[in-house]
C-alpha atoms as a PDB file:
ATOM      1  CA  UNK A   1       0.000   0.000   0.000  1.00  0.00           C
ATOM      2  CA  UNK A   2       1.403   3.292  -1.214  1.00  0.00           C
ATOM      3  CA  UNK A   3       1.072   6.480   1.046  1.00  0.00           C
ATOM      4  CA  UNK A   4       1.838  10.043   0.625  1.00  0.00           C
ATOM      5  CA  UNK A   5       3.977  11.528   2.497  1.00  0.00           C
ATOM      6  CA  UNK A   6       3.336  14.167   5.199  1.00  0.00           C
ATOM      7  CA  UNK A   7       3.968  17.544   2.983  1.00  0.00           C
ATOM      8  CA  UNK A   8       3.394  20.064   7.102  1.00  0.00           C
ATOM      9  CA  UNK A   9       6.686  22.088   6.750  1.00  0.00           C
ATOM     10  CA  UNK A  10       7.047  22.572   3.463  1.00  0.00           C
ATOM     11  CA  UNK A  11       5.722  26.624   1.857  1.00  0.00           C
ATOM     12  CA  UNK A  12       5.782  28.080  -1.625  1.00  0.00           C
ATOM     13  CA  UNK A  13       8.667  29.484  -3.348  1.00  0.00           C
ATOM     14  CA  UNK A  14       8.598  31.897  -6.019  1.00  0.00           C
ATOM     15  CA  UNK A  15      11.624  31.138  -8.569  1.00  0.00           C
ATOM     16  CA  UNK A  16      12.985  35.273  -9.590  1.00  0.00           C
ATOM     17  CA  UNK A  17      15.193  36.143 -11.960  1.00  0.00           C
ATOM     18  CA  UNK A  18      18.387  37.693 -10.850  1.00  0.00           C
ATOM     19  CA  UNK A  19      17.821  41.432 -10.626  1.00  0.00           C
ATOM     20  CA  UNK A  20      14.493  40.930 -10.499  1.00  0.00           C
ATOM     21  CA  UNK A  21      12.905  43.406  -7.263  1.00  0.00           C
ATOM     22  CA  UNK A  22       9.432  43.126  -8.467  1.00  0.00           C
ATOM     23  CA  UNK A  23       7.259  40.992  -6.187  1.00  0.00           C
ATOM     24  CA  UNK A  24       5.188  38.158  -7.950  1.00  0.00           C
ATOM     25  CA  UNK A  25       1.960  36.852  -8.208  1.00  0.00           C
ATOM     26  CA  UNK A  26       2.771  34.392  -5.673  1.00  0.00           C
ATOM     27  CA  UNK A  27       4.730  37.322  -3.051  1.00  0.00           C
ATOM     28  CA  UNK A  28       1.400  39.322  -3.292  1.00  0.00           C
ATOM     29  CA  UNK A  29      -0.957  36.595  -2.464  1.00  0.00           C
ATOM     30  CA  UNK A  30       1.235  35.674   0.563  1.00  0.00           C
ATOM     31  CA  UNK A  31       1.401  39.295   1.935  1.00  0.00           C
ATOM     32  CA  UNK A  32      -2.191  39.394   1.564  1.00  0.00           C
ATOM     33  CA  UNK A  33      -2.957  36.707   3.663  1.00  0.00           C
ATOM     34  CA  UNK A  34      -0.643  37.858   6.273  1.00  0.00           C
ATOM     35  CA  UNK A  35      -2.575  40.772   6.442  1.00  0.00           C
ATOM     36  CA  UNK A  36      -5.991  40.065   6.338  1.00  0.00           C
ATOM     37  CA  UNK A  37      -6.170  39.655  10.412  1.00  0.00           C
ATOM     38  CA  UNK A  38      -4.684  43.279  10.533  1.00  0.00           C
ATOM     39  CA  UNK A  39      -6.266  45.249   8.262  1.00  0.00           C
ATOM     40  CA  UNK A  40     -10.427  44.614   7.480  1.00  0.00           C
ATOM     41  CA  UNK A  41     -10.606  46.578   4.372  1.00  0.00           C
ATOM     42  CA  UNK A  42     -10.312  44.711   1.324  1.00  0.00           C
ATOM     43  CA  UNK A  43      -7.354  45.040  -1.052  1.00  0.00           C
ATOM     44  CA  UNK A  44      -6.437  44.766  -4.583  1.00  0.00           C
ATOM     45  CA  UNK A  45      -4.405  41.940  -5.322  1.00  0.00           C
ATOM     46  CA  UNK A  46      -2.105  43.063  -8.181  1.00  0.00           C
ATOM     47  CA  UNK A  47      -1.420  40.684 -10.985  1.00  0.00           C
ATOM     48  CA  UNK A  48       1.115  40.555 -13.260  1.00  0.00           C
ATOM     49  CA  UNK A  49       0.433  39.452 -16.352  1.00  0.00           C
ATOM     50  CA  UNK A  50       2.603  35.626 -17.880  1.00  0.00           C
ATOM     51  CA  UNK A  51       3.727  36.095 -21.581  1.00  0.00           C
ATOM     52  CA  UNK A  52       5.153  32.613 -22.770  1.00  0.00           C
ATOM     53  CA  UNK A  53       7.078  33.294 -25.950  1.00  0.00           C
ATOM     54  CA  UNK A  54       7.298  29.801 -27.693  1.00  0.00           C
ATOM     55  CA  UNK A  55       8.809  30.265 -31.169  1.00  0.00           C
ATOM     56  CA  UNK A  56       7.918  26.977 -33.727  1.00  0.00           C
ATOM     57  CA  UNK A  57       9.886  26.074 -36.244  1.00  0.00           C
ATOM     58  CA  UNK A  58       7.318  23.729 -38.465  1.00  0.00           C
ATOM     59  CA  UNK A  59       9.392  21.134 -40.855  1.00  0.00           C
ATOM     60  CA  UNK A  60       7.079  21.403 -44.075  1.00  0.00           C
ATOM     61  CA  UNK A  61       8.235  17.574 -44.772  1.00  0.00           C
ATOM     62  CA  UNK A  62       7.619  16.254 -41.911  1.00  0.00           C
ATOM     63  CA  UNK A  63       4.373  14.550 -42.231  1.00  0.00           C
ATOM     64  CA  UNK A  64       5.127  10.990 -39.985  1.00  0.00           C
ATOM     65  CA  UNK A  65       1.860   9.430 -40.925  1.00  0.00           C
ATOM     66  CA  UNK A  66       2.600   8.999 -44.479  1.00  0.00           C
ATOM     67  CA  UNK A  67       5.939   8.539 -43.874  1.00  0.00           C
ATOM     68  CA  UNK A  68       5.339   5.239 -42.122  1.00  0.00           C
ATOM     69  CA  UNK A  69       2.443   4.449 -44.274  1.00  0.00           C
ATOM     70  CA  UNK A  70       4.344   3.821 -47.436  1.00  0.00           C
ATOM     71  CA  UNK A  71       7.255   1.347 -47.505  1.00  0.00           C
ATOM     72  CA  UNK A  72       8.831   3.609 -49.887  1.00  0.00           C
ATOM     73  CA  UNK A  73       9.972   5.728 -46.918  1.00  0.00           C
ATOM     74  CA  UNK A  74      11.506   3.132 -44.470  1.00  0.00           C
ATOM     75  CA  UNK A  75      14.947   3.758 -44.023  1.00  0.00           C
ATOM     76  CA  UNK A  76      17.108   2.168 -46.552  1.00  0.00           C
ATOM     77  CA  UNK A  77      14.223   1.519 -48.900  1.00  0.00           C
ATOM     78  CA  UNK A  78      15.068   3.796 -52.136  1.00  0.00           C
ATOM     79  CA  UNK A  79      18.254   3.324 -50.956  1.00  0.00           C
ATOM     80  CA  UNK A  80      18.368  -0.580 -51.730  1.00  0.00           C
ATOM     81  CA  UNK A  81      16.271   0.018 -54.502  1.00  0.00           C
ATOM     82  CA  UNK A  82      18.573   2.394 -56.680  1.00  0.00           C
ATOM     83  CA  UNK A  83      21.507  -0.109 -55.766  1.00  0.00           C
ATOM     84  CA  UNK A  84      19.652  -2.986 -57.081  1.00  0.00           C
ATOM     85  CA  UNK A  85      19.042  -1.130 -60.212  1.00  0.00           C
ATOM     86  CA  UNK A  86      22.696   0.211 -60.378  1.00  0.00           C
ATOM     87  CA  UNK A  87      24.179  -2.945 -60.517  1.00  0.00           C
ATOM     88  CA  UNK A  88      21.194  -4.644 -62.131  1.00  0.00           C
ATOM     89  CA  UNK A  89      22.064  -1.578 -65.025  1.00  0.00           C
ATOM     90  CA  UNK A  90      25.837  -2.120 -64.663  1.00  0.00           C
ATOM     91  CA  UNK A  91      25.829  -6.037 -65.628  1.00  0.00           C
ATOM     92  CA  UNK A  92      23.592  -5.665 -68.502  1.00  0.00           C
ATOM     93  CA  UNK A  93      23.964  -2.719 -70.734  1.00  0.00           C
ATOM     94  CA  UNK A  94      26.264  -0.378 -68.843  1.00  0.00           C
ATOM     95  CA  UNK A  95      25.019   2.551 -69.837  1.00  0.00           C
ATOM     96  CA  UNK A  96      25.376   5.686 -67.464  1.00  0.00           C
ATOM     97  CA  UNK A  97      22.546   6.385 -65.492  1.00  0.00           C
ATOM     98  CA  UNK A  98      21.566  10.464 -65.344  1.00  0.00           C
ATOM     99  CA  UNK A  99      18.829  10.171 -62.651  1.00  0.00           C
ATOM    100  CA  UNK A 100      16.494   8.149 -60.323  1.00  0.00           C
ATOM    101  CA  UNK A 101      12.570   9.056 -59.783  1.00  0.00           C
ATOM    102  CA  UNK A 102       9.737   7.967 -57.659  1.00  0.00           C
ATOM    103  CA  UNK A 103       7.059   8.659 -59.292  1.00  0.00           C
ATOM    104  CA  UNK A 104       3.126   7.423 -60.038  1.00  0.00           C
ATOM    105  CA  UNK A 105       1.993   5.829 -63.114  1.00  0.00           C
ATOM    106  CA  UNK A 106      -1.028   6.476 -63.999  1.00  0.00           C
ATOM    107  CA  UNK A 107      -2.491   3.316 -66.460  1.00  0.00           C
ATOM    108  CA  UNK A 108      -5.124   3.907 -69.901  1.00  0.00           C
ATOM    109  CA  UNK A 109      -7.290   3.009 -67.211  1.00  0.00           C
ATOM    110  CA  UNK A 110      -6.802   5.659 -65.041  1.00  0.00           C
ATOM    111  CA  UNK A 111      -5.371   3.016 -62.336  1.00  0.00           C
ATOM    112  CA  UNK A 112      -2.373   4.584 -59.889  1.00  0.00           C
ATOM    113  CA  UNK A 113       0.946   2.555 -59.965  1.00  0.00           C
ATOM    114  CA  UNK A 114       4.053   3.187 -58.063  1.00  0.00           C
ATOM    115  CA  UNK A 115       7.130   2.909 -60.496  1.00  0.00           C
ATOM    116  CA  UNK A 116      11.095   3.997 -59.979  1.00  0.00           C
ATOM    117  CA  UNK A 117      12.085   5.765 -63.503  1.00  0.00           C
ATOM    118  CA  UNK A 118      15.952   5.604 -64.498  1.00  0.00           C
ATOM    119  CA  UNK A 119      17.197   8.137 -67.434  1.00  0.00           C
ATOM    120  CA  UNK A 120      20.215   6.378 -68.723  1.00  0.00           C
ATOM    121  CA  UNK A 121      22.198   8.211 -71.779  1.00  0.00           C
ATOM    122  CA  UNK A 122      20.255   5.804 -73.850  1.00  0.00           C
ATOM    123  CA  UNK A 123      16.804   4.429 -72.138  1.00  0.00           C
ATOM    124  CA  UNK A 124      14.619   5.030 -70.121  1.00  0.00           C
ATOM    125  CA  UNK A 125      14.087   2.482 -67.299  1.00  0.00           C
ATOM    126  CA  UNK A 126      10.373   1.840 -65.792  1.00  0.00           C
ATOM    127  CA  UNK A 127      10.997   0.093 -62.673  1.00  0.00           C
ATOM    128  CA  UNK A 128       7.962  -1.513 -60.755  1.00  0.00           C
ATOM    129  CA  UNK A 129       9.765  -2.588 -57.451  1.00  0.00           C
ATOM    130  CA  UNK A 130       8.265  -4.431 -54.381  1.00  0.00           C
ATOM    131  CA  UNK A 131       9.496  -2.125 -51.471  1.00  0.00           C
ATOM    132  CA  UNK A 132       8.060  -4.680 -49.076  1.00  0.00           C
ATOM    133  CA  UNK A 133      10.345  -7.012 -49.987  1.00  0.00           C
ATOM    134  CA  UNK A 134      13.213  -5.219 -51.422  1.00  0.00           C
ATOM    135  CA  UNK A 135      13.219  -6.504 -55.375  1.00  0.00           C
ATOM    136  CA  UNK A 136      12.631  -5.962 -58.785  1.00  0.00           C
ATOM    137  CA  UNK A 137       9.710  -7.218 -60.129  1.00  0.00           C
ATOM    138  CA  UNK A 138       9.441  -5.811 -63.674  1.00  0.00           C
ATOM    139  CA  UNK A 139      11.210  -3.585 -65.714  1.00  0.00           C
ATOM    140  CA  UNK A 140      10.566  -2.122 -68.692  1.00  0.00           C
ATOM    141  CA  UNK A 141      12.632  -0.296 -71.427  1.00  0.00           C
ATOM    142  CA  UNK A 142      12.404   2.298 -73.593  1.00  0.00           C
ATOM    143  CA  UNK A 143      14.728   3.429 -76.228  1.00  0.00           C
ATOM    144  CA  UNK A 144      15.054   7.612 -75.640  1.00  0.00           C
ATOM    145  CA  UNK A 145      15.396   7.760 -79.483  1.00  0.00           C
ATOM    146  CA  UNK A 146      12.105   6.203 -79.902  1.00  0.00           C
ATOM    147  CA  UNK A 147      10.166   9.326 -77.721  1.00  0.00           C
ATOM    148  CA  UNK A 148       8.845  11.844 -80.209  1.00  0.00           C
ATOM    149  CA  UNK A 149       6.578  13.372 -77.937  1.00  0.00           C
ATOM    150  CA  UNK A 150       5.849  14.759 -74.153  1.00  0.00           C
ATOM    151  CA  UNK A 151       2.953  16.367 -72.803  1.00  0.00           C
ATOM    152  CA  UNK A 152       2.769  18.605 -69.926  1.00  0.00           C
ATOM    153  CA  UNK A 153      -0.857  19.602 -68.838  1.00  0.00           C
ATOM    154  CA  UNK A 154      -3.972  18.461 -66.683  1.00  0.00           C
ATOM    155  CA  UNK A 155      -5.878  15.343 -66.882  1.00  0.00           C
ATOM    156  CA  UNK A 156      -9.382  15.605 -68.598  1.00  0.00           C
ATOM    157  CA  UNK A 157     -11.686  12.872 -69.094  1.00  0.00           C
ATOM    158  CA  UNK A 158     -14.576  12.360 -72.125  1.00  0.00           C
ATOM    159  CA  UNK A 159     -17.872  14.742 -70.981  1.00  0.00           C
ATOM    160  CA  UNK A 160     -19.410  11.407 -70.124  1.00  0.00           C
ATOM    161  CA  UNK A 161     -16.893   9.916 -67.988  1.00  0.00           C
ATOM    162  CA  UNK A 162     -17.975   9.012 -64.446  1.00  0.00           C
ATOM    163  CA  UNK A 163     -14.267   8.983 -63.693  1.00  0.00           C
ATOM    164  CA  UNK A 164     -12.592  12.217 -62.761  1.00  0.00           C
ATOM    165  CA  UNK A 165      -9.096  12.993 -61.153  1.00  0.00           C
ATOM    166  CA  UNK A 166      -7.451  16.227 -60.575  1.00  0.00           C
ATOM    167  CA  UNK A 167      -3.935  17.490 -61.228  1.00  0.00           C
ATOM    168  CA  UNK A 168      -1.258  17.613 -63.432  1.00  0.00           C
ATOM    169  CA  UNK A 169       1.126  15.176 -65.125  1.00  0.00           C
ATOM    170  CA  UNK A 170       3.111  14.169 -67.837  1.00  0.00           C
ATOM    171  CA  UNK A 171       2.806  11.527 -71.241  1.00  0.00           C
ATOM    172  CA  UNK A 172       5.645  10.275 -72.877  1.00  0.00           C
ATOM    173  CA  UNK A 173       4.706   8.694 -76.543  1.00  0.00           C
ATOM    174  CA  UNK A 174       7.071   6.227 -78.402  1.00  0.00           C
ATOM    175  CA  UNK A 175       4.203   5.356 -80.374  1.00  0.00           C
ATOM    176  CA  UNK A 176       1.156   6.388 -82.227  1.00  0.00           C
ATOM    177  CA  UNK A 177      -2.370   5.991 -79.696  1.00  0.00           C
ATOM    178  CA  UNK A 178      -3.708   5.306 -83.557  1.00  0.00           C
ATOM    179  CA  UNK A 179      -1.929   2.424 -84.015  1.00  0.00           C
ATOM    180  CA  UNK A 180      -2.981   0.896 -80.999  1.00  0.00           C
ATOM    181  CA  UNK A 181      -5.364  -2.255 -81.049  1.00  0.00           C
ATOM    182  CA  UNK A 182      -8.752  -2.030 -79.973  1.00  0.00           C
ATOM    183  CA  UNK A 183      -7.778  -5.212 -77.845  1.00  0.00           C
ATOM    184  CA  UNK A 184      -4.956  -3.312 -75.724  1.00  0.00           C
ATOM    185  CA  UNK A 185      -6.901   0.077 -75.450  1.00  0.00           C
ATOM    186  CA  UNK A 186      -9.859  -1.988 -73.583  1.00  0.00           C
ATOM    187  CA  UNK A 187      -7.646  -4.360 -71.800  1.00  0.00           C
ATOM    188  CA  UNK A 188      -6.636  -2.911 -68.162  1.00  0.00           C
ATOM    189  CA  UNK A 189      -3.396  -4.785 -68.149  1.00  0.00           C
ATOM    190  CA  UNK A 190      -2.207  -4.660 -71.550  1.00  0.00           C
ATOM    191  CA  UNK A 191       1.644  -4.035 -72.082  1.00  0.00           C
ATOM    192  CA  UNK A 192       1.032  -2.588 -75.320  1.00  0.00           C
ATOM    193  CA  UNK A 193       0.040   0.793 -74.678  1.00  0.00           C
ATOM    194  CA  UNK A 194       2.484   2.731 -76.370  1.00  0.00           C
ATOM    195  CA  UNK A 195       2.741   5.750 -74.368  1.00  0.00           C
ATOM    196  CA  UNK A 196       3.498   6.509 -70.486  1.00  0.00           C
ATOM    197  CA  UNK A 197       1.504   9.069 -68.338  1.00  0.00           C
ATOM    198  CA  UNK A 198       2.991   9.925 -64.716  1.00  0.00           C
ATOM    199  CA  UNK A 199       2.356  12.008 -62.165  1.00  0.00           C
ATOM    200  CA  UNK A 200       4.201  13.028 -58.625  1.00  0.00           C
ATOM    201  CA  UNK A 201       4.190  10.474 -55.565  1.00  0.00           C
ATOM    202  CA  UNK A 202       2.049  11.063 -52.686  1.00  0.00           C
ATOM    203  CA  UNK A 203       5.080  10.717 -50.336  1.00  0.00           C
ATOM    204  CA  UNK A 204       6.535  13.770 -51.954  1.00  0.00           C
ATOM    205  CA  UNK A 205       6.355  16.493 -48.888  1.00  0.00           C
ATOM    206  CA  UNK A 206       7.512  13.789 -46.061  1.00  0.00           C
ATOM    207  CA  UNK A 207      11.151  14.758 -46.933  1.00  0.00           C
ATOM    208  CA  UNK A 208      13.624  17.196 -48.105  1.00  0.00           C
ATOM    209  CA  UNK A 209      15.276  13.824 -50.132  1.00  0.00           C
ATOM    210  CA  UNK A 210      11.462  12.946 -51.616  1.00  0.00           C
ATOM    211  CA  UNK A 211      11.216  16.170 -52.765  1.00  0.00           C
ATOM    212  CA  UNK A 212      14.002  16.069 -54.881  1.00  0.00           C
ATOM    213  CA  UNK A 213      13.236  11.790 -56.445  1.00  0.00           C
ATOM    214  CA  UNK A 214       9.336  12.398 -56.525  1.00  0.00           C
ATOM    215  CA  UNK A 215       9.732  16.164 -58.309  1.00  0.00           C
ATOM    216  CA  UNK A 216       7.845  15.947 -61.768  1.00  0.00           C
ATOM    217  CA  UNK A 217       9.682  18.714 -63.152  1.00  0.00           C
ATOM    218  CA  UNK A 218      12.871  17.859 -62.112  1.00  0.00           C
ATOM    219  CA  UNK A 219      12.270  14.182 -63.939  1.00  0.00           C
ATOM    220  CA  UNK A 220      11.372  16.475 -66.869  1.00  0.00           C
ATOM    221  CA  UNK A 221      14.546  18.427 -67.016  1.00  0.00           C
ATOM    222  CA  UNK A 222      16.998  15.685 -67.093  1.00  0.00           C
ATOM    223  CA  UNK A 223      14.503  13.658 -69.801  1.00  0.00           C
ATOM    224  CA  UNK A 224      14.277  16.322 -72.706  1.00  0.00           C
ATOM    225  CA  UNK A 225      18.103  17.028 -73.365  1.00  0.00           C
ATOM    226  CA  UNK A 226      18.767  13.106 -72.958  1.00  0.00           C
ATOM    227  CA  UNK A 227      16.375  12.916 -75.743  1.00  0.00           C
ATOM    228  CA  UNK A 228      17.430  15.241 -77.722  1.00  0.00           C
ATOM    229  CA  UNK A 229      21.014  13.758 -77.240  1.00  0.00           C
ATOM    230  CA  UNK A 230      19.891  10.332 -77.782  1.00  0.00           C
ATOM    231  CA  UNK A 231      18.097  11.522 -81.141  1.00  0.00           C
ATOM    232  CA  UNK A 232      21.516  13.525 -82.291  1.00  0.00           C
ATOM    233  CA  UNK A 233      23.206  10.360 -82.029  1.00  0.00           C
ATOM    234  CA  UNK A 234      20.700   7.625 -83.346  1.00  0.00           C
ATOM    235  CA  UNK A 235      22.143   6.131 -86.130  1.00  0.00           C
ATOM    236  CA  UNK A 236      18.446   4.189 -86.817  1.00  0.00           C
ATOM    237  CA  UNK A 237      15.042   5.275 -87.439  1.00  0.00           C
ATOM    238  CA  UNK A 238      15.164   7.916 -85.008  1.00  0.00           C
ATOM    239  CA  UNK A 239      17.599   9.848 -86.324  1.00  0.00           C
ATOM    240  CA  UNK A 240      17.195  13.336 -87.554  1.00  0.00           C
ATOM    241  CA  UNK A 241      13.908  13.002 -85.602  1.00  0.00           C
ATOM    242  CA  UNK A 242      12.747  16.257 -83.439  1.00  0.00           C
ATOM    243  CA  UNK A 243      10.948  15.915 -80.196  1.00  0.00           C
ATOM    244  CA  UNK A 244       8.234  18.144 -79.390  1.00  0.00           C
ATOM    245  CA  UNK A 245       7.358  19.019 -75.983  1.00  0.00           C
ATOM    246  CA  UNK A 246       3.534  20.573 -75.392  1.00  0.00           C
ATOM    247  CA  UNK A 247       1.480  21.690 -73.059  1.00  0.00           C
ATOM    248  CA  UNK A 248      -1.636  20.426 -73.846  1.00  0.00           C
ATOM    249  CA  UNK A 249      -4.432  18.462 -71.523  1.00  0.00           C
ATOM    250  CA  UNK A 250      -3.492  14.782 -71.115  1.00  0.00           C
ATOM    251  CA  UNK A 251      -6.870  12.648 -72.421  1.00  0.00           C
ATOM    252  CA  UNK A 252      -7.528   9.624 -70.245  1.00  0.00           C
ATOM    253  CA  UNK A 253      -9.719   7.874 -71.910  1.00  0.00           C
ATOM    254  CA  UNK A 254     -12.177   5.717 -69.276  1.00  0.00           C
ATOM    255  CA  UNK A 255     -16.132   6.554 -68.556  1.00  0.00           C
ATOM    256  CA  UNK A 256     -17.428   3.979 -65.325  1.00  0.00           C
ATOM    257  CA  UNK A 257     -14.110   4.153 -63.723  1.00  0.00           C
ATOM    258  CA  UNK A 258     -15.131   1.831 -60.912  1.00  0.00           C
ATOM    259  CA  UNK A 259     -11.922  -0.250 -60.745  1.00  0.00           C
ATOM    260  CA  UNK A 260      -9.840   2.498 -60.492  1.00  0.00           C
ATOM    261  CA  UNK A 261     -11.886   4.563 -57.682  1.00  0.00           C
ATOM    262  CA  UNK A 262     -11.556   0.825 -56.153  1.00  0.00           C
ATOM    263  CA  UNK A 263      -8.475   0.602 -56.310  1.00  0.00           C
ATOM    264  CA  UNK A 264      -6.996   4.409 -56.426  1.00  0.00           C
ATOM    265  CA  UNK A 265      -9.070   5.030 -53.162  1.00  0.00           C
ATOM    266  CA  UNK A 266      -7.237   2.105 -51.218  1.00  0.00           C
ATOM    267  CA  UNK A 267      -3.611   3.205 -52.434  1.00  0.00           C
ATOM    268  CA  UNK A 268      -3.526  -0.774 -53.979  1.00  0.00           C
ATOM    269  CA  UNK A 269      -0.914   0.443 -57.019  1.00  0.00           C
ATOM    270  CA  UNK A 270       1.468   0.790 -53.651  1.00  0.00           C
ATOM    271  CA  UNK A 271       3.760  -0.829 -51.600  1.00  0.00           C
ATOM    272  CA  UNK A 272       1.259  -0.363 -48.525  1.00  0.00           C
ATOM    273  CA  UNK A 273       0.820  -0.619 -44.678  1.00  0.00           C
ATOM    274  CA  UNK A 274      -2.471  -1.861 -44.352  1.00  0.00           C
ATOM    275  CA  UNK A 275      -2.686  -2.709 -40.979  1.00  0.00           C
ATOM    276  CA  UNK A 276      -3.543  -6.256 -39.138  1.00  0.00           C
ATOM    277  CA  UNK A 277      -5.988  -8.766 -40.556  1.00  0.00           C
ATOM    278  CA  UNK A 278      -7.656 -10.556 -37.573  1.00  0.00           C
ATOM    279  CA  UNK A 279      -7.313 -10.519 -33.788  1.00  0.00           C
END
């Protein structure tokens, strides 16, 4: 059995600055009480008024919900996977690699997809990695001197489409939409598509280091002169060929939309913490 101890003895002291000759709060409330046997009439206690300066310095990144959410963000995550893809890079082709992105891919069916994107001097390198358990689990190649076309702009849907998104991103063609089946353009996991559409990573404001990999413009700046270099020195079909870079609304073509709110709403294109299953 715990007791308190007996606590007769002990009075309040008021903690003063050095220099400080001004009674406190405390000091006045004590000299009134000595006095109220003496002296009847009432008197004004005097008060002096607490200012508590607390200055915040708010970290704009730091947002340690998401941050744990996403597998992306462990420590050592992007980390491992840029290594993997270094040497992965270094063993096959060993080309030089210009830049590593974190970015979202956004499907023909308007479904989200977390993807790494390498810019080599020759390729670029669409990485779908499992950050749960650290590995590669497709890649997929382009040739830069195949790209003839990016857009920059805002996602619009047909006037009948029950599927909507905001924001802006960015389509990279290495192929004419014409020329694509009716088979692939209706087929939600086709590999035929021959274009790209991206957009930035939710985890981009959790850190100063995210900012920088999941940065949509910064992906674009390193992509259009490789490009253009990669086109300049095509000795095949692509050379002599000009890339054009617009700003134009990027069309994504879907009307119901009710796999993607399905899946877009519960973040399943990402490496995920969902949480226990059970008891």
């Amino acid at each position: 059995m715990s007791t308190i101890g007996s606590i007769e003895g002990f009075q309040a002291v008021s903690l003063k600055q050095e220099g400080d000759d001004q009674p406190s709060e405390t000091d006045h409330l004590s000299m009134e009480e000595e006095d109220s046997g003496k002296d009847p009439m009432p008197r004004h206690i005097s008060r002096q008024s607490s200012v508590t300066e607390s200055t915040l310095y708010p970290n704009p990144y730091h947002q340690p919900y998401i941050s744990r959410k996403y597998f992306a963000t462990r420590p050592g995550a992007i980390e491992t996977a840029m290594e993997d893809l270094r040497g992965h890079i270094a063993e096959t082709s060993g080309e030089t690699i210009q830049g590593f992105w974190l970015l979202t891919k956004i499907d023909h069916w308007n479904n989200e997809k977390e993807r790494i994107l390498l810019v080599t001097d020759k390729t670029i390198l669409i990485c779908k990695y499992d950050f749960i358990m650290l590995s590669c689990v497709q890649l997929q190649r382009i040739p830069l001197s195949a790209v003839y076309r990016i857009c920059l702009g805002k996602f619009t849907f047909p006037g009948m489409s029950l599927d909507k998104r905001q924001g802006e991103g960015l389509r990279i063609y290495w192929g004419s939409p014409e020329e694509q089946s009716l088979l692939s353009r209706w087929n939600p996991w086709s590999t035929e598509v021959p274009y790209a559409t991206f957009t930035e990573h939710p985890v981009k404001y959790t850190s100063e280091k995210f900012l920088e990999i999941c940065k949509l413009s910064g992906f674009v700046s390193k992509l259009v002169p490789a490009i253009q270099n990669a086109h300049k020195n095509s000795t095949g079909s692509g050379r002599g060929k000009k890339l054009m870079v617009l700003t134009e609304p990027i069309l994504i073509e879907t009307y119901t939309g009710l796999m993607s709110f399905i899946g877009n709403r519960n973040k399943l294109g990402y490496s995920l913490a969902r949480g226990s299953i059970g008891f």
